[in-house]
C-alpha atoms as a PDB file:
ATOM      1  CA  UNK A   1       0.000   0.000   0.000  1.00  0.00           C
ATOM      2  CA  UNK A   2       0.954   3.600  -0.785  1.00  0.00           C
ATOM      3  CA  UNK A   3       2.857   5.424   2.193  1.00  0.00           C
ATOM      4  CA  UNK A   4       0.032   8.270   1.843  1.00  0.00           C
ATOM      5  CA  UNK A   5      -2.607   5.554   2.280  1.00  0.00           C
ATOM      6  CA  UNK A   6      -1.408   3.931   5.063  1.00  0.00           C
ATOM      7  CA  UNK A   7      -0.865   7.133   7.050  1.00  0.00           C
ATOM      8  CA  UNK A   8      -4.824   8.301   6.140  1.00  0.00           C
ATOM      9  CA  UNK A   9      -5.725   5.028   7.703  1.00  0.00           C
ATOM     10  CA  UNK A  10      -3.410   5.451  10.696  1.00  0.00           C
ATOM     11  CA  UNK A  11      -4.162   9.108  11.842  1.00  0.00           C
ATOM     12  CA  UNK A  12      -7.487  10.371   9.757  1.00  0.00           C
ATOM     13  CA  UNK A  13      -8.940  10.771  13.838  1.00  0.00           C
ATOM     14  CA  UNK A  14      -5.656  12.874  14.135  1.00  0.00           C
ATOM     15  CA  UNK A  15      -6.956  15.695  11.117  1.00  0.00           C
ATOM     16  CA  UNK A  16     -10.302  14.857  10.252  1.00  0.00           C
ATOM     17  CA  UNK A  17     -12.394  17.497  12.117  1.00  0.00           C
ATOM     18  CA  UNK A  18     -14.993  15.043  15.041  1.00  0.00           C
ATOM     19  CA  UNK A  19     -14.454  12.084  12.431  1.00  0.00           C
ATOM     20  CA  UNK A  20     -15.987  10.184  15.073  1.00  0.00           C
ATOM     21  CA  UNK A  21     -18.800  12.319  15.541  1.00  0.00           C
ATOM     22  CA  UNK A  22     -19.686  11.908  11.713  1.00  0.00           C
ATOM     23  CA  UNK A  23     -19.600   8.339  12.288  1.00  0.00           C
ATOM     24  CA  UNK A  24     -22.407   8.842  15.262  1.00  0.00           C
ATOM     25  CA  UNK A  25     -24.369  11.051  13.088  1.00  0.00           C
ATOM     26  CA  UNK A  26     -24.458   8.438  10.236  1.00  0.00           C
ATOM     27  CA  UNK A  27     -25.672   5.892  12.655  1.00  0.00           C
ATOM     28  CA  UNK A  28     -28.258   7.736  14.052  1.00  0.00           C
ATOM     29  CA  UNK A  29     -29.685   8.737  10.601  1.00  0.00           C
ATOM     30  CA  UNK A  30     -29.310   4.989   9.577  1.00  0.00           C
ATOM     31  CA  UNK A  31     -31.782   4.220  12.505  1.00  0.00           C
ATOM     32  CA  UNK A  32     -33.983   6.667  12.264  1.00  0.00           C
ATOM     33  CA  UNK A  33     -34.904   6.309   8.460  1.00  0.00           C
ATOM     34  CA  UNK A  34     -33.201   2.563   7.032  1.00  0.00           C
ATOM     35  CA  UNK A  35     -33.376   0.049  10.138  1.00  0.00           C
ATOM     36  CA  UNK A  36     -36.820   0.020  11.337  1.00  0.00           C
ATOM     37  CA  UNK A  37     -38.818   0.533   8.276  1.00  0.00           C
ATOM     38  CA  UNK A  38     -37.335  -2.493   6.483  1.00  0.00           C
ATOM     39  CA  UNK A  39     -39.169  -5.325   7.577  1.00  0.00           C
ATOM     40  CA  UNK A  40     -38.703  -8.905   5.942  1.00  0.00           C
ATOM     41  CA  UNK A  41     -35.187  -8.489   4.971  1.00  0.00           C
ATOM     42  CA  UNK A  42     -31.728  -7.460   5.395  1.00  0.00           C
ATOM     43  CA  UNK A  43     -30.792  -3.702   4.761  1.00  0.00           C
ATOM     44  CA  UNK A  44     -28.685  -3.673   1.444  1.00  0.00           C
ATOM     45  CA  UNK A  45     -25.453  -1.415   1.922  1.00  0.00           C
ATOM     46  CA  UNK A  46     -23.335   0.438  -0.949  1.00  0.00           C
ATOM     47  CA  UNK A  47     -20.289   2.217   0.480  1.00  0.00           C
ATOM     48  CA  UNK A  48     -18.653   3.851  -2.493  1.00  0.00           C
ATOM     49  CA  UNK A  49     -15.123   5.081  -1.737  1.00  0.00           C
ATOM     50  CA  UNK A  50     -14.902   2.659   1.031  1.00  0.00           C
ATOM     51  CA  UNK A  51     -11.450   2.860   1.674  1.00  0.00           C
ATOM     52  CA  UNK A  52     -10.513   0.406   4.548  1.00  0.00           C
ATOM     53  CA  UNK A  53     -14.176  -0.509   5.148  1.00  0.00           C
ATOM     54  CA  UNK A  54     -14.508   1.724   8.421  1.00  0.00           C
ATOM     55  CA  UNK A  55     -17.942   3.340   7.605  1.00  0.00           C
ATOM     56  CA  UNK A  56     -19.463   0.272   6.781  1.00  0.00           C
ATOM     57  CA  UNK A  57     -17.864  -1.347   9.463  1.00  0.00           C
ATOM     58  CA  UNK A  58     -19.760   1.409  11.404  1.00  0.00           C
ATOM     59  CA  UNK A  59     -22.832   0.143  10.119  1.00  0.00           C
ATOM     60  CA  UNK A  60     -22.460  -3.205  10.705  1.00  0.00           C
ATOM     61  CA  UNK A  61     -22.028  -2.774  14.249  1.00  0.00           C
ATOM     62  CA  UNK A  62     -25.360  -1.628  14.659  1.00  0.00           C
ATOM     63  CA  UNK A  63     -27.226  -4.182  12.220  1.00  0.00           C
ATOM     64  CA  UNK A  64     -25.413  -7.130  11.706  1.00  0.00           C
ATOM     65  CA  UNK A  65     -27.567  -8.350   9.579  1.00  0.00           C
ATOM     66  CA  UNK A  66     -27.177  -5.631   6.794  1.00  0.00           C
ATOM     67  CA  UNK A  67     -25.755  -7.022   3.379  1.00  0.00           C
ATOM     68  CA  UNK A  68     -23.072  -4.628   2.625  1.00  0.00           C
ATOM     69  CA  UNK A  69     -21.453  -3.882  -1.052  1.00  0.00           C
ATOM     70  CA  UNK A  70     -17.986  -1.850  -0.578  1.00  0.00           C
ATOM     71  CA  UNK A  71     -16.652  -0.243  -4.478  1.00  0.00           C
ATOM     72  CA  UNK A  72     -13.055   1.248  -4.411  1.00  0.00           C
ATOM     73  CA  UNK A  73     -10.548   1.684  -6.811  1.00  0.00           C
ATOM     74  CA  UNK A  74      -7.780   0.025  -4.927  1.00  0.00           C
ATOM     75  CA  UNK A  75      -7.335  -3.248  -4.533  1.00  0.00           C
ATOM     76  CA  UNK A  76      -4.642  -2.140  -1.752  1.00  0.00           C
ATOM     77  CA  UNK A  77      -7.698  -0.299   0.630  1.00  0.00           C
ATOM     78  CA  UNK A  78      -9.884  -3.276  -0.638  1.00  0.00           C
ATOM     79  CA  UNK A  79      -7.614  -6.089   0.924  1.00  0.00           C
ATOM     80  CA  UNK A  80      -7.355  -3.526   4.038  1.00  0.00           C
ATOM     81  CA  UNK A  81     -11.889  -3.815   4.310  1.00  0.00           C
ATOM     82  CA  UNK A  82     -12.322  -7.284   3.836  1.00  0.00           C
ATOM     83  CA  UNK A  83      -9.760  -7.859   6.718  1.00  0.00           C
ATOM     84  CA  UNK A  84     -11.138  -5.008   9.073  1.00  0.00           C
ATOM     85  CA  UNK A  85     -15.168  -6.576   7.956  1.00  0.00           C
ATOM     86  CA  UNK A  86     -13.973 -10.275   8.065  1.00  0.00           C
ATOM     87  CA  UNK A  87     -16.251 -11.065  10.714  1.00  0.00           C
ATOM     88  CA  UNK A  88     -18.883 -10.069   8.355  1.00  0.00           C
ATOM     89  CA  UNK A  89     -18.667 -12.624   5.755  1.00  0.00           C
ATOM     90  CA  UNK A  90     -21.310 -11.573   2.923  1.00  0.00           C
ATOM     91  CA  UNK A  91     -20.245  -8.765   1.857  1.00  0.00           C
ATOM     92  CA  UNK A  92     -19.383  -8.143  -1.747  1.00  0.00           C
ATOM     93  CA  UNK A  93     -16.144  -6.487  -2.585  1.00  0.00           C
ATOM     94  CA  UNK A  94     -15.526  -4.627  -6.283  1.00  0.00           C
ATOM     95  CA  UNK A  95     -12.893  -2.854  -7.536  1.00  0.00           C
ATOM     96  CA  UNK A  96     -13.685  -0.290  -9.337  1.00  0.00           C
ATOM     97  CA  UNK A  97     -13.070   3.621  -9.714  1.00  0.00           C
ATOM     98  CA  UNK A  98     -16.208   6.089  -9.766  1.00  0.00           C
ATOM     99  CA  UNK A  99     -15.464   6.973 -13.223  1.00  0.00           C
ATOM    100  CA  UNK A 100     -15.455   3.447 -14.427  1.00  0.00           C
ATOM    101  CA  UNK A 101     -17.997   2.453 -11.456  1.00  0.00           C
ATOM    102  CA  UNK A 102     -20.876   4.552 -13.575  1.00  0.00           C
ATOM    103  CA  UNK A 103     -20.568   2.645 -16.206  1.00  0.00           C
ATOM    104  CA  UNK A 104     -21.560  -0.576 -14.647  1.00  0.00           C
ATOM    105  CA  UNK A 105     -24.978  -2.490 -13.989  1.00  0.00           C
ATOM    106  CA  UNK A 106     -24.606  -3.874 -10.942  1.00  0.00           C
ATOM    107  CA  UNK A 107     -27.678  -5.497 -11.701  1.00  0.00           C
ATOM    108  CA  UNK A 108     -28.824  -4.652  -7.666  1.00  0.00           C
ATOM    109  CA  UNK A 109     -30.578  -1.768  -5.640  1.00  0.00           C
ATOM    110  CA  UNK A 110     -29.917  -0.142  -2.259  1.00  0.00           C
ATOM    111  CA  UNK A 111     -31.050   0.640   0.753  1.00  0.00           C
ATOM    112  CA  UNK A 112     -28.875   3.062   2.203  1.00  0.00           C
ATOM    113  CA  UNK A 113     -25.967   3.938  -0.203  1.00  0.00           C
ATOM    114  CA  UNK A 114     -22.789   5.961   1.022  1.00  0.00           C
ATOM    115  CA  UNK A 115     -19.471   7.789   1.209  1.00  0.00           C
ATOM    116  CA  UNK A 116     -17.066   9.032   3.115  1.00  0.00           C
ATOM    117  CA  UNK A 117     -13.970  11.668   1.726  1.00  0.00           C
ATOM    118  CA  UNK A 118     -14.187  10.431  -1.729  1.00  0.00           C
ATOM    119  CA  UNK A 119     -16.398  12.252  -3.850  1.00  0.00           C
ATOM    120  CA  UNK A 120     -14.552  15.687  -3.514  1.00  0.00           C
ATOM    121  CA  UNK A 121     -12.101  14.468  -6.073  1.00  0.00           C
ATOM    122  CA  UNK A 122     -14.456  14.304  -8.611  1.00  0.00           C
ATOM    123  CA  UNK A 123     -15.163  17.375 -10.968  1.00  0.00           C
ATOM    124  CA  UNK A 124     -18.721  19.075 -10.574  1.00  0.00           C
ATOM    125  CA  UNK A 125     -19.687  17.223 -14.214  1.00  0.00           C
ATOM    126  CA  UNK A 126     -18.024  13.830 -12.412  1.00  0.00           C
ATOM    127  CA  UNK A 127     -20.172  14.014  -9.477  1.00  0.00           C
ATOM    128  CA  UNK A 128     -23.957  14.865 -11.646  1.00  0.00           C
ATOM    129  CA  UNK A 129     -23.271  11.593 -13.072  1.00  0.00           C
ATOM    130  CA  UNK A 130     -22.763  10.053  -9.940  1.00  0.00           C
ATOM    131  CA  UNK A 131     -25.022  11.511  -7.787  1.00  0.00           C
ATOM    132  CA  UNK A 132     -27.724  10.476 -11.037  1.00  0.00           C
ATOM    133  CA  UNK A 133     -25.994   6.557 -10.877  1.00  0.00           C
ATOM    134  CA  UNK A 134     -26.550   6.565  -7.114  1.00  0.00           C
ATOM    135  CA  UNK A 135     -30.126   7.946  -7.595  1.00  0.00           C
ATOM    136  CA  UNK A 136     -30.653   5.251 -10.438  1.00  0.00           C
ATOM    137  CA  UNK A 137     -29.418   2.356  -8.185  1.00  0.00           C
ATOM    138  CA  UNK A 138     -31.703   3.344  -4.568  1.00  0.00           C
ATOM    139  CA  UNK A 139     -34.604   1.798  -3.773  1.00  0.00           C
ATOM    140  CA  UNK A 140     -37.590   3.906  -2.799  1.00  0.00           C
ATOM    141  CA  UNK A 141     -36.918   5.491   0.266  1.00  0.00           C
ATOM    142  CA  UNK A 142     -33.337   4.830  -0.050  1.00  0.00           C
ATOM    143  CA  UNK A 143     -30.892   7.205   1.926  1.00  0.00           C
ATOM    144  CA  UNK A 144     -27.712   8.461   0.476  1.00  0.00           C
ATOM    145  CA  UNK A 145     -25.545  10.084   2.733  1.00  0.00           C
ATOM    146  CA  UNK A 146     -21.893  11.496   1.579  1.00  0.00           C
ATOM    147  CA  UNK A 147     -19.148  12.570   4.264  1.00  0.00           C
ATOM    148  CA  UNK A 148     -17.496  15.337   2.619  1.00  0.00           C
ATOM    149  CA  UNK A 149     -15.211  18.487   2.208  1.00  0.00           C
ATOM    150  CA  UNK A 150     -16.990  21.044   0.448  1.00  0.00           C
ATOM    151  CA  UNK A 151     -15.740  24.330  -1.023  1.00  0.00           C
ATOM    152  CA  UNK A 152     -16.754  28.010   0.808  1.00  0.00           C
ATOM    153  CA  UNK A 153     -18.922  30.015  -1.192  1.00  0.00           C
ATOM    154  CA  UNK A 154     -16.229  32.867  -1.249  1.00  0.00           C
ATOM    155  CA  UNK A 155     -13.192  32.899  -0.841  1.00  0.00           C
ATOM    156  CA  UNK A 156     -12.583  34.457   2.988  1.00  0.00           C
ATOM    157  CA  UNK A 157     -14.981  32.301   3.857  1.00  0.00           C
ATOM    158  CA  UNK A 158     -12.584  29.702   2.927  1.00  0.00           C
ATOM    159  CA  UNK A 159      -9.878  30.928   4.144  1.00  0.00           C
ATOM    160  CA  UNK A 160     -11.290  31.022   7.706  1.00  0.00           C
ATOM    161  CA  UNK A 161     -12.877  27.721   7.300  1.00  0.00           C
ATOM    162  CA  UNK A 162      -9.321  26.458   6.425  1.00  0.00           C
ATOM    163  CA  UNK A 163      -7.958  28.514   9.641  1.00  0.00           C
ATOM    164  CA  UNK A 164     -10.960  27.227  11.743  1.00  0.00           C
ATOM    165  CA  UNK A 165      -9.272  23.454  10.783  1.00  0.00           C
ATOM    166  CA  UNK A 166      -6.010  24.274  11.459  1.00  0.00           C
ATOM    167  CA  UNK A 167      -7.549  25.868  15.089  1.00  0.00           C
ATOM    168  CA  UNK A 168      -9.158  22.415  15.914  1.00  0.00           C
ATOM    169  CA  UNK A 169      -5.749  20.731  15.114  1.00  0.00           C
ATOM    170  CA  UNK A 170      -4.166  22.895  17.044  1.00  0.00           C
ATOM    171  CA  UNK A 171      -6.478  22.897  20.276  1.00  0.00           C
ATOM    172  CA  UNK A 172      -6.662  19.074  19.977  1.00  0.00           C
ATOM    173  CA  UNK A 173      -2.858  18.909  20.142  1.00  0.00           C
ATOM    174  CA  UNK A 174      -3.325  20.800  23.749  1.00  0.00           C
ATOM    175  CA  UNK A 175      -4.370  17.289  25.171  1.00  0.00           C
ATOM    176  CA  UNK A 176      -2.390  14.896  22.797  1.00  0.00           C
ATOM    177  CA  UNK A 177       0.916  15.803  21.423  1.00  0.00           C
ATOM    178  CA  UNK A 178      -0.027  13.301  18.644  1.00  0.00           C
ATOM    179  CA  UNK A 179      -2.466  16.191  16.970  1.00  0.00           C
ATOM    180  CA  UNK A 180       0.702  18.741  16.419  1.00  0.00           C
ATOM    181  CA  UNK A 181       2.096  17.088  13.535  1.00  0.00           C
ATOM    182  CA  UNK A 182      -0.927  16.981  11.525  1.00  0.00           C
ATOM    183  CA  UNK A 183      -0.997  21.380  11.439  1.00  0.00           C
ATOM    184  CA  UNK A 184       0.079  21.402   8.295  1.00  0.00           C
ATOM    185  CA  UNK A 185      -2.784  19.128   6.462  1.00  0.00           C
ATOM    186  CA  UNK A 186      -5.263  21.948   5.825  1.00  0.00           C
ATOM    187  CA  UNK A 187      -2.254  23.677   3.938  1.00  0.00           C
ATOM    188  CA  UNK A 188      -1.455  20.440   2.081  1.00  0.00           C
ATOM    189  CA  UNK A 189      -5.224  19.824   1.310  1.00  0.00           C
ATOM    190  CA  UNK A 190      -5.873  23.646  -0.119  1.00  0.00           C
ATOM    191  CA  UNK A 191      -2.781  23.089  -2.347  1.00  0.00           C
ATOM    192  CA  UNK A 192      -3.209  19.173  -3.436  1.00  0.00           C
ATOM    193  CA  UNK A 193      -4.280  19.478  -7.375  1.00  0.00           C
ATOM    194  CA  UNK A 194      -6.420  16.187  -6.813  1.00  0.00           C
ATOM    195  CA  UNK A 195      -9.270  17.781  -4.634  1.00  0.00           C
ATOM    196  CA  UNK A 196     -11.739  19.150  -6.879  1.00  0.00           C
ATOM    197  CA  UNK A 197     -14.644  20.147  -3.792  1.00  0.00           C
ATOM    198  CA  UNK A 198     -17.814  22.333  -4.892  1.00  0.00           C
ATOM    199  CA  UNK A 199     -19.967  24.377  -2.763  1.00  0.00           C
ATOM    200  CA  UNK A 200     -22.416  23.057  -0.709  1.00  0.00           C
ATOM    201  CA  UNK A 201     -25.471  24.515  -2.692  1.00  0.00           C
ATOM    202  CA  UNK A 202     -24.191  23.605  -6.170  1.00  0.00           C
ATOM    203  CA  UNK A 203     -24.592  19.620  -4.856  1.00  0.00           C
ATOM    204  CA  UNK A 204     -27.550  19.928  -2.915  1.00  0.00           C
ATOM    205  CA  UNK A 205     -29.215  21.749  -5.970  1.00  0.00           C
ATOM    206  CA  UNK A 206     -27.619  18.575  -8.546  1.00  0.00           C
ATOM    207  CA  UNK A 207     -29.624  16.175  -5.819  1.00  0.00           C
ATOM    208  CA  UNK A 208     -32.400  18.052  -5.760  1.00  0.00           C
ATOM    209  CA  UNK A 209     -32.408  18.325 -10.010  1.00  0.00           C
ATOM    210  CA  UNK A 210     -31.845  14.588 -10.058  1.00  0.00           C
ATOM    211  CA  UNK A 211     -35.007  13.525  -8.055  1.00  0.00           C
ATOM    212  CA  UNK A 212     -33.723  13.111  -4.517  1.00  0.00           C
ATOM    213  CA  UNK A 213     -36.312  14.416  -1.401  1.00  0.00           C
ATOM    214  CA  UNK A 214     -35.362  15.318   2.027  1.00  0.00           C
ATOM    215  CA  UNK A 215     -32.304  16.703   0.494  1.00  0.00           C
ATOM    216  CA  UNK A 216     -29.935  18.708   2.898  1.00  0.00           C
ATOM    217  CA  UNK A 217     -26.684  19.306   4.783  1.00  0.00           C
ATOM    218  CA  UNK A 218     -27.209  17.486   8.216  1.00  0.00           C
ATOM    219  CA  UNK A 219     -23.823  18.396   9.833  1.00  0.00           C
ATOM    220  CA  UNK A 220     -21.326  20.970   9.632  1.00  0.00           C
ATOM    221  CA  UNK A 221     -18.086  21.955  10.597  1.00  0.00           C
ATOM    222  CA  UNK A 222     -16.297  24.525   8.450  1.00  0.00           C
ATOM    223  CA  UNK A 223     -15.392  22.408   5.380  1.00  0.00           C
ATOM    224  CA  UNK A 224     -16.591  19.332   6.348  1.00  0.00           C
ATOM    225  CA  UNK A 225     -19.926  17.839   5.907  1.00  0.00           C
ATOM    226  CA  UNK A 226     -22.884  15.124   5.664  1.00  0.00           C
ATOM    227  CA  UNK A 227     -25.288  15.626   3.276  1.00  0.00           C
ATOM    228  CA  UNK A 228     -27.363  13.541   1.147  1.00  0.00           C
ATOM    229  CA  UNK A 229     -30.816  12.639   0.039  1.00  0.00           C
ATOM    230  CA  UNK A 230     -33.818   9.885  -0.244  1.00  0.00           C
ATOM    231  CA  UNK A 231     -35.324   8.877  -3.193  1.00  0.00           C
ATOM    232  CA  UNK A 232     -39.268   9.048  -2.610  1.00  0.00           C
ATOM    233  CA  UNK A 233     -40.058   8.932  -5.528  1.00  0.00           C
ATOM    234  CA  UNK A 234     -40.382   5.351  -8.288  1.00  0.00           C
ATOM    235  CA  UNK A 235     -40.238   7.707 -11.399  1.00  0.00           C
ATOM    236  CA  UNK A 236     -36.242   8.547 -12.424  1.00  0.00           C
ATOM    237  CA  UNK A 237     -35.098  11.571 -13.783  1.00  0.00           C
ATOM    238  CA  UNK A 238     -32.537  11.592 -16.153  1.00  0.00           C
ATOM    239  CA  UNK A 239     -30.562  14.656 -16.013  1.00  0.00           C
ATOM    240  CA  UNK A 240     -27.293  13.720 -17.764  1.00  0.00           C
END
């Protein structure tokens, strides 16, 4: 596995503003609006992005009985879920990048489909076409729920937002010198050509174009973000 990789999966609690938090807030929406109203059957999962499985893993922990589908384009993070979810045997590993992932039928629909710290690197055109795929691929009242950086809508705002980061790094470090090296990560993420984030309102409004209901931005935290959708709707609406 890439050094870069490896050191995400190491210390992302060490930079990624309440990471933990998200994880709560995903949990509790997965209660509230996929466990209980599924009756009959086992919850299917799509984590796109998964990385080393630890979002699904997440869910998993609080229905066990979910069928979970994890998509990444490395077989390196890949190898890295299926040993963290080994416990849970069914799940369905594929490796695949979102680019390539759109332009698959994988001939299943889902429940609760989501992301964490992935879609950002997609361009604004990238993500329409994925947000429309993910639409395409939920079943009705599906929830999909992305974990996010987005981009300010001006450009102090950003600047603060990155500051605001660098603060929480900072103030963390206060109780565990383990937080001090990481300073320089909102620095290194502003500059990295890879990360292509969009406002907040530019993806919202592509959900809410697409077909999606309930759409918003459920948490907050300068740049960082959950928002998502459910598809109430049986009609789809093409938009690409």
């Amino acid at each position: 596995m890439e050094k870069s990789a490896q050191e995400y999966i190491d210390n992302a609690d060490y930079y990624i503003i309440e990471r933990k938090r998200l994880f709560e807030i995903i949990k509790s929406l997965y209660n509230y609006f996929i466990k209980d109203k599924i009756k009959k059957r086992s919850v299917q999962v799509l984590d796109i992005g998964c990385g080393d499985g630890i979002l699904t893993e997440q869910i998993l922990k609080i229905d066990e009985n979910a069928l979970a589908t994890l998509v990444d384009g490395s077989t390196e993070m890949l190898e890295k879920a299926k040993k963290r979810l080994f416990p849970y045997s069914k799940n369905k590993y594929i490796e695949s990048t979102f680019q390539k992932l759109i332009k698959k039928d994988l001939n299943a629909n889902y429940d609760f489909i989501i992301s964490s710290l992935a879609i950002h690197h997609l361009s604004m055109d990238q993500k329409r076409s994925l947000f429309q795929y993910i639409y395409n691929h939920l079943n009705l009242y599906g929830l999909f729920l992305n974990i996010d950086t987005v981009k300010a809508p001006f450009d102090d705002l950003e600047r603060f937002y990155l500051a605001l980061w660098k603060e929480w790094i900072i103030e963390k470090g206060a109780k565990n010198e383990v937080f001090k090296k990481f300073q320089h990560i909102p620095n290194q993420y502003k500059n990295n050509p890879d990360n292509h984030p969009d406002t907040l309102k530019k993806q919202l409004n592509a959900l809410k174009l697409i077909g999606f209901k309930n759409i918003d931005c459920y948490y907050k935290y300068g740049i960082f973000t959950i928002y998502g959708g459910q598809k109430k709707e049986s009609s789809k609406i093409n938009c690409n």
